[in-house]
Protein backbone atom coordinates (compact mmCIF):
# COMPACT_ATOMS: atom_id res chain seq x y z
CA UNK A 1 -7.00 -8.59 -5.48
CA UNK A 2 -3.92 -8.92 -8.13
CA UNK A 3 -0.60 -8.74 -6.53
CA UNK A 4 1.38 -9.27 -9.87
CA UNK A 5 2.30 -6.22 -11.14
CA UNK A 6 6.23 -4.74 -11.83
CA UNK A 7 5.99 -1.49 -10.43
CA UNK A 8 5.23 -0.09 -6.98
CA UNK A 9 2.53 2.46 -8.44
CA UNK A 10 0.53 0.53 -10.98
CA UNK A 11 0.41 -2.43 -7.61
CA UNK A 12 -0.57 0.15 -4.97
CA UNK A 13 -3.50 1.38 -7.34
CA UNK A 14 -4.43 -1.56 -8.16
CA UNK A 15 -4.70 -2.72 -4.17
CA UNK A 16 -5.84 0.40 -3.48
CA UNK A 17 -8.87 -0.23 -6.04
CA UNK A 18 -9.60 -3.76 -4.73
CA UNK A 19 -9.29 -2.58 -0.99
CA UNK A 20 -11.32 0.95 -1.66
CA UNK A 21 -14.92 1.76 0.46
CA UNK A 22 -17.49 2.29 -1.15
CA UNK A 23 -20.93 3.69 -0.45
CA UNK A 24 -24.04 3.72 -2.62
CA UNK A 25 -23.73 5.21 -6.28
CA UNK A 26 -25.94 8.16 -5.88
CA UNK A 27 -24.51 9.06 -3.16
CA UNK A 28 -20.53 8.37 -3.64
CA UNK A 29 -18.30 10.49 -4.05
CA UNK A 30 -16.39 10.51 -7.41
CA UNK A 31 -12.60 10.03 -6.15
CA UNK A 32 -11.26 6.70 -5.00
CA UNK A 33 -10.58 6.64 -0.71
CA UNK A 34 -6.92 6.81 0.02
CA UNK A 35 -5.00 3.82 0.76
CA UNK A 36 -4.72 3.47 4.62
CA UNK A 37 -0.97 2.63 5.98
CA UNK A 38 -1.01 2.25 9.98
CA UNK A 39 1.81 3.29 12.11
CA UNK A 40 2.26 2.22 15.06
CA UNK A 41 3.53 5.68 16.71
CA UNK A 42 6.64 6.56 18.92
CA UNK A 43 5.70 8.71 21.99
CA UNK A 44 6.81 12.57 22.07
CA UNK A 45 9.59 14.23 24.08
CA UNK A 46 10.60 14.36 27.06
CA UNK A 47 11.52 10.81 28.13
CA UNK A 48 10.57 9.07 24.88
CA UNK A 49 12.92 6.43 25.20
CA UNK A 50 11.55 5.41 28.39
CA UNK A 51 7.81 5.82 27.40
CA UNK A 52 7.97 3.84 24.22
CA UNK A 53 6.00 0.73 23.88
CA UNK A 54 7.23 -0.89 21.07
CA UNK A 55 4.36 -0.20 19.59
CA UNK A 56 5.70 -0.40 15.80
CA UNK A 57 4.70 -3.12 13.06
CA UNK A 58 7.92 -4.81 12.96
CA UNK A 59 6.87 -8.40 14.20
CA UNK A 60 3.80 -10.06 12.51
CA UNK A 61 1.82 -9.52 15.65
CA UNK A 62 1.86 -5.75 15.21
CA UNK A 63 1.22 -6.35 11.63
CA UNK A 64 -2.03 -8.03 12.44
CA UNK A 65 -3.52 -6.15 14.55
CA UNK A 66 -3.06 -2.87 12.01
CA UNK A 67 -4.57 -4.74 9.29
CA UNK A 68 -7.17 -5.82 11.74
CA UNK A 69 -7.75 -2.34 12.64
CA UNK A 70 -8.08 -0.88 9.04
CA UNK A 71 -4.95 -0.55 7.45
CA UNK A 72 -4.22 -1.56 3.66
CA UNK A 73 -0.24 -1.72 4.51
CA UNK A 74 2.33 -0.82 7.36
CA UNK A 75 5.59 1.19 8.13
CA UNK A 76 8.09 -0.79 9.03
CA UNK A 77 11.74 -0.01 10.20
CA UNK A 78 14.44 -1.36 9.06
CA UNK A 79 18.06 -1.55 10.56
CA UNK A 80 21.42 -3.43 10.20
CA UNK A 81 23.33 -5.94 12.60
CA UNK A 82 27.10 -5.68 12.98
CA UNK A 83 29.02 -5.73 9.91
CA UNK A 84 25.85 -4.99 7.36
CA UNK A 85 25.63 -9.20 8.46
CA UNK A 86 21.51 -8.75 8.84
CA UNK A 87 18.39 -6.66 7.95
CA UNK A 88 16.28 -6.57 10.76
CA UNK A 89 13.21 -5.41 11.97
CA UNK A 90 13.62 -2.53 14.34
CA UNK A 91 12.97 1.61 15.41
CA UNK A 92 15.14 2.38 17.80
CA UNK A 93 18.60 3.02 17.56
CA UNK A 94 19.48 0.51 20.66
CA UNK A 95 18.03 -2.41 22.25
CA UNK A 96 15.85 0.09 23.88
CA UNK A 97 12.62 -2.49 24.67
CA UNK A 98 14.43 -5.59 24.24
CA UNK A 99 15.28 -7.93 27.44
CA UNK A 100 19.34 -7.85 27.85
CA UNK A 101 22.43 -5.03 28.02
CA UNK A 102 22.09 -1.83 26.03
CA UNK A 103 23.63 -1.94 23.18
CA UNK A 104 23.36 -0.42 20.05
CA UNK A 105 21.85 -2.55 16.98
CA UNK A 106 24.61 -1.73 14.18
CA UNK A 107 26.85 -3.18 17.39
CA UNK A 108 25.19 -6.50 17.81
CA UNK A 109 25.54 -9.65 16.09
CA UNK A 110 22.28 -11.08 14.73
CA UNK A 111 22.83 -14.65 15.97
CA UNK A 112 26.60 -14.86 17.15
CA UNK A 113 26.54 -15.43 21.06
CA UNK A 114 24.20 -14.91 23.49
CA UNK A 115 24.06 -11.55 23.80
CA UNK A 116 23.00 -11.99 20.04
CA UNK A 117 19.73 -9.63 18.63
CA UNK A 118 17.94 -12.94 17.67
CA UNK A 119 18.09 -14.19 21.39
CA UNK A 120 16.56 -11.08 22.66
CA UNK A 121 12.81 -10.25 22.96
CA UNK A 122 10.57 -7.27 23.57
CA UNK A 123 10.35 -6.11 27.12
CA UNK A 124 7.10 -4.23 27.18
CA UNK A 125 3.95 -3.06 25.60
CA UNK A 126 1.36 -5.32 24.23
CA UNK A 127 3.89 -7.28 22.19
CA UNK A 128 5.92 -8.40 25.19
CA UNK A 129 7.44 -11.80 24.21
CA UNK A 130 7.51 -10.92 20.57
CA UNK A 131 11.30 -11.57 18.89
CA UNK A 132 13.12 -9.10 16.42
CA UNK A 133 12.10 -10.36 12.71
CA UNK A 134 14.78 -10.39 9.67
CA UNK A 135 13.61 -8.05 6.74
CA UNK A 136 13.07 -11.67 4.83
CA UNK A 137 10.30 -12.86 7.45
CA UNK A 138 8.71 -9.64 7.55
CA UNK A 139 8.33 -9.43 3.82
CA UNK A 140 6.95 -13.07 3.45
CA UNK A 141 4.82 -12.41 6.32
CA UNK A 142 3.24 -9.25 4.94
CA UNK A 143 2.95 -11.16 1.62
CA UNK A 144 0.42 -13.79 3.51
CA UNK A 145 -1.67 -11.24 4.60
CA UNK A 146 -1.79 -9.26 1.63
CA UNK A 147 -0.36 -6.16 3.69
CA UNK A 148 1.31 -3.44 1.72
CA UNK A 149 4.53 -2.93 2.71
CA UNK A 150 6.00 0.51 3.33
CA UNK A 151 10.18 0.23 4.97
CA UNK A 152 11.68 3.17 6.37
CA UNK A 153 15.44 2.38 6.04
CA UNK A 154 16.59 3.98 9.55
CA UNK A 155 19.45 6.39 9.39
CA UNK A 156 21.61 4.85 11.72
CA UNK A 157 22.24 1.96 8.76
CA UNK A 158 24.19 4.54 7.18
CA UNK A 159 26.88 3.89 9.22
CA UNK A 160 27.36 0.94 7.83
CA UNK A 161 25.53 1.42 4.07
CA UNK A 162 28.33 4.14 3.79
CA UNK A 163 31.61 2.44 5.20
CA UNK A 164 33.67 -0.66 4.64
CA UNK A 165 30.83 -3.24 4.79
CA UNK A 166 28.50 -1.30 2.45
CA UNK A 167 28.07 -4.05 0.18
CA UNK A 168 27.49 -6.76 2.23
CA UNK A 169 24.67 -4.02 4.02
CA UNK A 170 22.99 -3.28 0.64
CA UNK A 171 22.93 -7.49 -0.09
CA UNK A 172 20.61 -7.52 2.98
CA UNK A 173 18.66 -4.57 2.17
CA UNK A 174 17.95 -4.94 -1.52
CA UNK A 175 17.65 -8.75 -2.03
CA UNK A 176 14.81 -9.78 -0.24
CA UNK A 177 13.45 -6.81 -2.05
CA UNK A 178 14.09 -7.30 -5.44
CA UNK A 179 13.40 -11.07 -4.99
CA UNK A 180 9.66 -10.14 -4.53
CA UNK A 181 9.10 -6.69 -5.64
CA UNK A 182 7.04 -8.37 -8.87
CA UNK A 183 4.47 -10.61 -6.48
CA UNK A 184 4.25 -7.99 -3.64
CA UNK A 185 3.66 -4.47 -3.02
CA UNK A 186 6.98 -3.11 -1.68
CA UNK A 187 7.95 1.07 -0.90
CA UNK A 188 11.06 2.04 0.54
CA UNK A 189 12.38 5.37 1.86
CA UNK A 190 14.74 7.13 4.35
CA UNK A 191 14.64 10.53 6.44
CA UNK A 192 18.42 10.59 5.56
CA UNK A 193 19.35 12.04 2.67
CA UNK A 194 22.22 9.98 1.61
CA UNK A 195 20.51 6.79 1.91
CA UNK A 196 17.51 8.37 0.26
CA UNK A 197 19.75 8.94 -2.73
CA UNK A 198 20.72 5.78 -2.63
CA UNK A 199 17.21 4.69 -2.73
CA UNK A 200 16.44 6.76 -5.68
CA UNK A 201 19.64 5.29 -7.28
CA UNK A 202 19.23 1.46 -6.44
CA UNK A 203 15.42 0.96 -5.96
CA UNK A 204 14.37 4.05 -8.18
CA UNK A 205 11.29 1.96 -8.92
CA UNK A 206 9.88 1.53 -5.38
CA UNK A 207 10.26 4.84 -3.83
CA UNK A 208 7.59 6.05 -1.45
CA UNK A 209 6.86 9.24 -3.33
CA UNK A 210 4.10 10.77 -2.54
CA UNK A 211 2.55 7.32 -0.97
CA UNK A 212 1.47 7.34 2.57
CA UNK A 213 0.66 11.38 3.08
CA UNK A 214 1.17 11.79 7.21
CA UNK A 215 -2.55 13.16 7.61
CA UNK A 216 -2.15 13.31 11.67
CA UNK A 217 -2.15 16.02 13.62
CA UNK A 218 -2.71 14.99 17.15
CA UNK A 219 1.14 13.94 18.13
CA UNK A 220 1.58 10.59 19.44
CA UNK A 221 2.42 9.74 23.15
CA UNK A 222 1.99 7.35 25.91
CA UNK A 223 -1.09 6.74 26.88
CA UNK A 224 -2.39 7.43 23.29
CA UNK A 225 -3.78 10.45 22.91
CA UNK A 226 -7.56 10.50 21.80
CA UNK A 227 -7.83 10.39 17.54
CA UNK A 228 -10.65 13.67 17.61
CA UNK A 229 -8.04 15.92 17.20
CA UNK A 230 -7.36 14.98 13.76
CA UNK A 231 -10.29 15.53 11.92
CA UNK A 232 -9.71 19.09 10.67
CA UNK A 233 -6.33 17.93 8.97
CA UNK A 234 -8.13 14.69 8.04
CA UNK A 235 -10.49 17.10 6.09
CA UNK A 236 -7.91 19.12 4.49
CA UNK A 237 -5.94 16.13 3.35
CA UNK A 238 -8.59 14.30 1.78
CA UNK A 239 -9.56 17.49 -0.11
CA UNK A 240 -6.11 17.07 -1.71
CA UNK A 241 -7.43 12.91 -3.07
CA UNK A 242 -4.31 11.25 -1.76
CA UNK A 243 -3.62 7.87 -3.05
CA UNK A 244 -2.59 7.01 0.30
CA UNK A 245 -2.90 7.80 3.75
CA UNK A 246 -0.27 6.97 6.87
CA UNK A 247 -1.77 7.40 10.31
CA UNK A 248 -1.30 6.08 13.83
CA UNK A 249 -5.24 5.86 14.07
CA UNK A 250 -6.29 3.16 10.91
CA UNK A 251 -9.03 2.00 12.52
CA UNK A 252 -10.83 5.80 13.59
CA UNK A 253 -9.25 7.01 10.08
CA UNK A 254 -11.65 4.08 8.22
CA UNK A 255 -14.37 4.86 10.00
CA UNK A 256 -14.53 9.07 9.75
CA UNK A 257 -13.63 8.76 5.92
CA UNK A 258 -16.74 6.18 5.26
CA UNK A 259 -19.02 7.86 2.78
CA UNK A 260 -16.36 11.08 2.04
CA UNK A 261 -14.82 9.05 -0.91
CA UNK A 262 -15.69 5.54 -2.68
């Protein structure tokens, strides 16, 4: 598998042609199977918040077991500490799942004090122990495992991406970034629009696109729901020859689509 390409497209065909299914000529298909990304799901309304279990591949234990499961690459989230002072690793908007006080993550410190984000760990779910990971670790670890990475910029960095510490916020975002966008696969995006512009403006090279299609239809919640539901949508969006695939069941996903593509 080459993993030195400049450009997020040429590299996530090119892993997606190393990493492809096949099935025996005669019988194959003549498109190539979609990239899989894994997500780790966040549970519906009411009382998300309180049902969540950290379920989300932002510590390299998450990581593994997607890629373990059948994934190619990963969503990840990615916030910002107090001041635009650290890119970290995390979905929700507060410490929601992490041992200590409530508080909001653009609030906390990354390392100052013990209150600190660094000093914390998840509370629940099966990666109970796990830390919070800077965007830096996360990147080198998916690098080791060859995991594409796909990083959702979360919408509440725009409070500081937008304000008085912007540039010290963007330093954190785009450098670890740019430093290995040419020896790893790397796609960025945001649900917010104004740091999606920015995206398009700074990073115009690695934008998600049309990467990572949502092909789920079954919505996510705690206890998981069962993956069966899926497979008419799973249908229709393979029709369509995606070059990649995001869903919260990798493992089912690989399995259903053996034989439907090559």
């Amino acid at each position: 598998m080459t993993w030195m390409h400049s450009g997020v497209a040429v590299t996530v065909v090119a892993v997606l042609a190393a990493s492809a299914s096949t099935v025996p000529a005669a019988a194959a298909p003549r498109w190539r199977c979609p990239l899989i990304f894994g997500h780790g799901g966040y549970p519906k309304d009411p009382g998300a918040t309180r049902k969540d279990r950290i379920r989300q591949a932002n510590n390299p234990s998450a990581v593994r077991d997607l890629r373990r499961a059948g994934s190619d690459g990963v969503e990840a989230d990615v916030q910002l500490t107090r001041n635009g002072t650290k890119a970290v690793m995390w979905h929700n908007t507060t410490t929601n799942g992490l041992t200590g006080r409530p508080r909001a993550i653009t609030d906390l410190w990354w390392s100052n004090g013990p209150d600190s984000l660094k000093n914390r760990r998840i509370a629940r779910g099966p990666y109970r122990g796990e830390r919070v990971y800077t965007l830096n670790e996360w990147l080198s670890y998916a690098a080791s495992t060859r995991t594409v990475a796909l990083l959702e910029i979360k919408a509440e960095a725009r409070r500081i991406l937008a304000g008085r510490h912007a540039a010290a916020g963007w330093r954190e975002i785009s450098g670890p970034i740019l430093k290995r966008r040419n020896a790893q696969p790397i796609m960025v995006y945001s649900r917010d629009a104004w740091i999606q512009h920015e995206l398009a403006r700074r990073l115009p090279s690695l934008l998600k696109g049309s990467h990572a299609r949502w092909t789920d239809s079954v919505v996510w919640d705690e206890p998981p729901p069962g993956w069966t539901g899926n497979v008419s949508r799973w249908q229709s969006i393979l029709k369509l020859r995606p070059l990649s695939v995001m869903t919260n069941y990798p493992g089912q996903y690989r399995r259903w689509m053996a034989g439907r593509c090559r």
